[in-house]
Protein backbone atom coordinates (compact mmCIF):
# COMPACT_ATOMS: atom_id res chain seq x y z
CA UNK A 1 86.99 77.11 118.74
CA UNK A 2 87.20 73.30 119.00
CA UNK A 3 83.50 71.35 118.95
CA UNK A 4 82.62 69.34 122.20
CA UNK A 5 82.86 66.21 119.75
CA UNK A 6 85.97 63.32 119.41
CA UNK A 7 88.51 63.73 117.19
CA UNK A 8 87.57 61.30 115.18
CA UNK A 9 83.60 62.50 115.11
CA UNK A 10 85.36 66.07 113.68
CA UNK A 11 87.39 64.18 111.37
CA UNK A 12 84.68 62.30 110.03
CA UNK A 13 82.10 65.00 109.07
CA UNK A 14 85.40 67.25 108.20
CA UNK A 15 86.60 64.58 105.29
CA UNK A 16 82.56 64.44 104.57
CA UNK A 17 82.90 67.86 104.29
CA UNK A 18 85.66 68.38 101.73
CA UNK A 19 83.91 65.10 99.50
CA UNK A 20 80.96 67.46 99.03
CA UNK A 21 82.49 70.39 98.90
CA UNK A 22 85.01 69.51 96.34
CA UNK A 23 82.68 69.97 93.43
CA UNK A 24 80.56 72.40 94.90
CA UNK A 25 78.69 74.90 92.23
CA UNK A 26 79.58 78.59 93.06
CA UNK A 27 75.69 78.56 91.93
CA UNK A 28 74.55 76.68 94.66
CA UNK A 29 73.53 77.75 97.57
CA UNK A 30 75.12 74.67 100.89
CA UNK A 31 72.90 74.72 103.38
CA UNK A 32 72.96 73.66 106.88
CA UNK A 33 70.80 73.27 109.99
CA UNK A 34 71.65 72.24 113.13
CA UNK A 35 69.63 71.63 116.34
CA UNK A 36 71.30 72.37 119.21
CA UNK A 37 74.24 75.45 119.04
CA UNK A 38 77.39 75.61 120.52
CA UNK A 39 81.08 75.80 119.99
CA UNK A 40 80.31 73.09 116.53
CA UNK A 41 78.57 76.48 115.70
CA UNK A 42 81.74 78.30 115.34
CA UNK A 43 83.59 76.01 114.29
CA UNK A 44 81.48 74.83 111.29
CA UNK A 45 80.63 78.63 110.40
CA UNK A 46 83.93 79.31 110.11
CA UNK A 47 84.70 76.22 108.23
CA UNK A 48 82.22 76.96 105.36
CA UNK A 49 83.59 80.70 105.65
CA UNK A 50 86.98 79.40 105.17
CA UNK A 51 85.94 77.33 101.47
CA UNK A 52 84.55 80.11 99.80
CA UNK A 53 81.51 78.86 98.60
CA UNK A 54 77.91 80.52 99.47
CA UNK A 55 76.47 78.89 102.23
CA UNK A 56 73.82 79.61 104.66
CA UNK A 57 73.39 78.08 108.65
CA UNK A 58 70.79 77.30 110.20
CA UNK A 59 70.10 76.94 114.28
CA UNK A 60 67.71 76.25 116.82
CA UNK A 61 68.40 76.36 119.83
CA UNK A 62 66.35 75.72 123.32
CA UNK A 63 68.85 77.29 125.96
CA UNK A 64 69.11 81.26 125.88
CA UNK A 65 72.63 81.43 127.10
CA UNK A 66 73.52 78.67 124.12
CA UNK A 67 71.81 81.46 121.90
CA UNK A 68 73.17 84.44 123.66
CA UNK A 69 76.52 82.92 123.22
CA UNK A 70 76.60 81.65 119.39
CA UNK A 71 74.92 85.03 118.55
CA UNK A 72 77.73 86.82 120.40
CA UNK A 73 80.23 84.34 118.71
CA UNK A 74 79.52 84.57 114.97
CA UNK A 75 78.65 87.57 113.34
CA UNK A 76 78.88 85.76 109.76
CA UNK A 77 75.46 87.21 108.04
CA UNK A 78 75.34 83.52 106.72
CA UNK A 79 74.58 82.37 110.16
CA UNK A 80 70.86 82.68 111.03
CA UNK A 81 69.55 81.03 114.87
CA UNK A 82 66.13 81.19 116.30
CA UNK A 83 65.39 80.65 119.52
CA UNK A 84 62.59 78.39 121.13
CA UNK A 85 62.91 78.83 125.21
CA UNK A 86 60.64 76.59 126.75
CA UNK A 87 61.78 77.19 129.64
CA UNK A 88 59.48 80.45 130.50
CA UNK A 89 56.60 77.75 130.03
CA UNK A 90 55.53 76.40 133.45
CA UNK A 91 52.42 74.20 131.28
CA UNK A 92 53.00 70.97 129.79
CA UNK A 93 51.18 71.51 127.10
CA UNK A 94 52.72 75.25 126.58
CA UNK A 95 56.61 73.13 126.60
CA UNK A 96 54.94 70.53 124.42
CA UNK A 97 54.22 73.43 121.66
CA UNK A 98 57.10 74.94 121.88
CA UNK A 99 59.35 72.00 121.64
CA UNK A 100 57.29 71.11 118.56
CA UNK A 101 57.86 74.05 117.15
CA UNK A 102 61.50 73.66 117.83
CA UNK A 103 61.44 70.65 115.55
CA UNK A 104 59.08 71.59 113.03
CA UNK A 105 60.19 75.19 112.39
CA UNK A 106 63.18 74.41 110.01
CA UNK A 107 60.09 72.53 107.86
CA UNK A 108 58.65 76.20 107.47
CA UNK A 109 61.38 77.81 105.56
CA UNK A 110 60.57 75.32 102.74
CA UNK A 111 64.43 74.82 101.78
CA UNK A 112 66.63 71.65 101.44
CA UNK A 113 69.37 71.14 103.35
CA UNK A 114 72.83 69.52 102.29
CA UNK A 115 74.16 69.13 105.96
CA UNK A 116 71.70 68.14 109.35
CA UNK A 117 73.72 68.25 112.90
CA UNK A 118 71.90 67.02 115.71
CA UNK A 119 73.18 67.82 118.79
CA UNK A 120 70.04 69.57 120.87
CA UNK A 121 66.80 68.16 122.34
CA UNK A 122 64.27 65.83 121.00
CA UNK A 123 66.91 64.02 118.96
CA UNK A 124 64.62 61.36 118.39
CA UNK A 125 61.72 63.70 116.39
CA UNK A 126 64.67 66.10 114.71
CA UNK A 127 66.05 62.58 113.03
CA UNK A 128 61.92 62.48 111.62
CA UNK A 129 61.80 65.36 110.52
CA UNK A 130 65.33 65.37 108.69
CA UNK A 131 63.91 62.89 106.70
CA UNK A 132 61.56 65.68 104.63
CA UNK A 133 64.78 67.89 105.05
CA UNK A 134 67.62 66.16 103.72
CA UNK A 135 68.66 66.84 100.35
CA UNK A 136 69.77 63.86 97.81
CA UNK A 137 73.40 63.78 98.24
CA UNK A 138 72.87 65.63 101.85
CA UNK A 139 74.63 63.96 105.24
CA UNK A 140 73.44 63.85 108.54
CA UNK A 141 74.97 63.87 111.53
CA UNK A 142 73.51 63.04 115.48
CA UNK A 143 75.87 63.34 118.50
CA UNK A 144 75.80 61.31 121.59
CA UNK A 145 74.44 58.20 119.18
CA UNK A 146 75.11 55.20 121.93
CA UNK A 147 71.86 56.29 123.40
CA UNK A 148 69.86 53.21 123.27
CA UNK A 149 66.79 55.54 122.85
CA UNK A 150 68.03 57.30 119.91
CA UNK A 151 67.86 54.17 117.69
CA UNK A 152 64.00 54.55 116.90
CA UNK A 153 64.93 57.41 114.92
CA UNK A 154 68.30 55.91 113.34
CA UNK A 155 66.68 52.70 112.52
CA UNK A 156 65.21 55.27 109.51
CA UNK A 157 68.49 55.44 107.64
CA UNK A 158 69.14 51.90 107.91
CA UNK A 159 72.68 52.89 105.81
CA UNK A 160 73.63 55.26 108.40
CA UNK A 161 76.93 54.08 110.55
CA UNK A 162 77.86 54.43 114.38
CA UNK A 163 81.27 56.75 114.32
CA UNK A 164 82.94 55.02 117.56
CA UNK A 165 85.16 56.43 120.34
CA UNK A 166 85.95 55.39 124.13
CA UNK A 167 84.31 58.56 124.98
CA UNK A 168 80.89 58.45 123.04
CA UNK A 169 79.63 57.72 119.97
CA UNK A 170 78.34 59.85 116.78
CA UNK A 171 76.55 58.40 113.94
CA UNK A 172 76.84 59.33 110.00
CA UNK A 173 74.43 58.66 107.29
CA UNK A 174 75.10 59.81 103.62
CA UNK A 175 71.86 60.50 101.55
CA UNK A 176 73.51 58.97 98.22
């Protein structure tokens, strides 16, 4: 299953991929989180599957049938999602909370991670919060970056490069 990203966004964190991979400790545990699930899901499950090294995957998602569908998808015990449906919330303060906890939850399993995909809501908090979750070495990734309003949280990885395409852009930063 092909991600909804460009060629050259897939390319990109796929040759990131291998760099870090390359040398990878059968020790070591790679971990990645994602917000936002979807057919990147499978595909990057199935990638880490396909290197042979002990991983574990991370992903929150907002949208049940996103969740319904990934969980359906990719029975790899490495893969763990959690869902946080605000939708059943009618309250804005009850969507708030849950949306918080949507971005603050990876923060709870106290764990590192080597890889950060952002491709769900609140883009501009998740790119916060990867800041206490990105491990030295670690890369992070946020879709859809031409989003004028998704600089605040760039502008915190002032290293961190747009990936461009005619159809959107995605943005890289390398935790060196």
């Amino acid at each position: 299953m092909t991600p909804f990203l460009t060629d050259i966004e897939i390319k990109t964190i796929n040759d990131a991929l291998d760099k870090k991979i390359l040398n990878w400790e059968d020790s070591n545990i790679f971990r990645w989180l994602e917000w936002g699930s979807g057919n990147s899901s499978v595909y990057y499950v199935n990638l880490l599957a396909s290197k042979k090294i002990h991983f574990e995957f991370y992903s929150m998602e907002h949208n049940p049938e996103w969740y319904k569908n990934a969980k359906r998808l990719i029975t790899n015990p490495n893969f763990h999602i959690y869902l946080f449906d605000y939708n059943k919330y009618t309250r804005g303060e009850l969507v708030y909370t849950c949306m918080k906890k949507y971005v603050e939850f990876p923060r709870s399993l106290n764990i590192k991670f080597d890889f950060i995909f952002i491709d769900g809501r609140k883009r501009v908090r998740c790119l916060k919060e990867s800041k206490l979750l990105l491990n030295k070495g670690g890369i992070l990734f946020l879709d859809n970056a031409e989003r004028a309003y998704y600089s605040e949280g760039m502008s915190l990885f002032p290293s961190g490069h747009i990936i461009h395409d005619k159809k959107w852009d995605g943005w890289i930063f390398y935790n060196d």
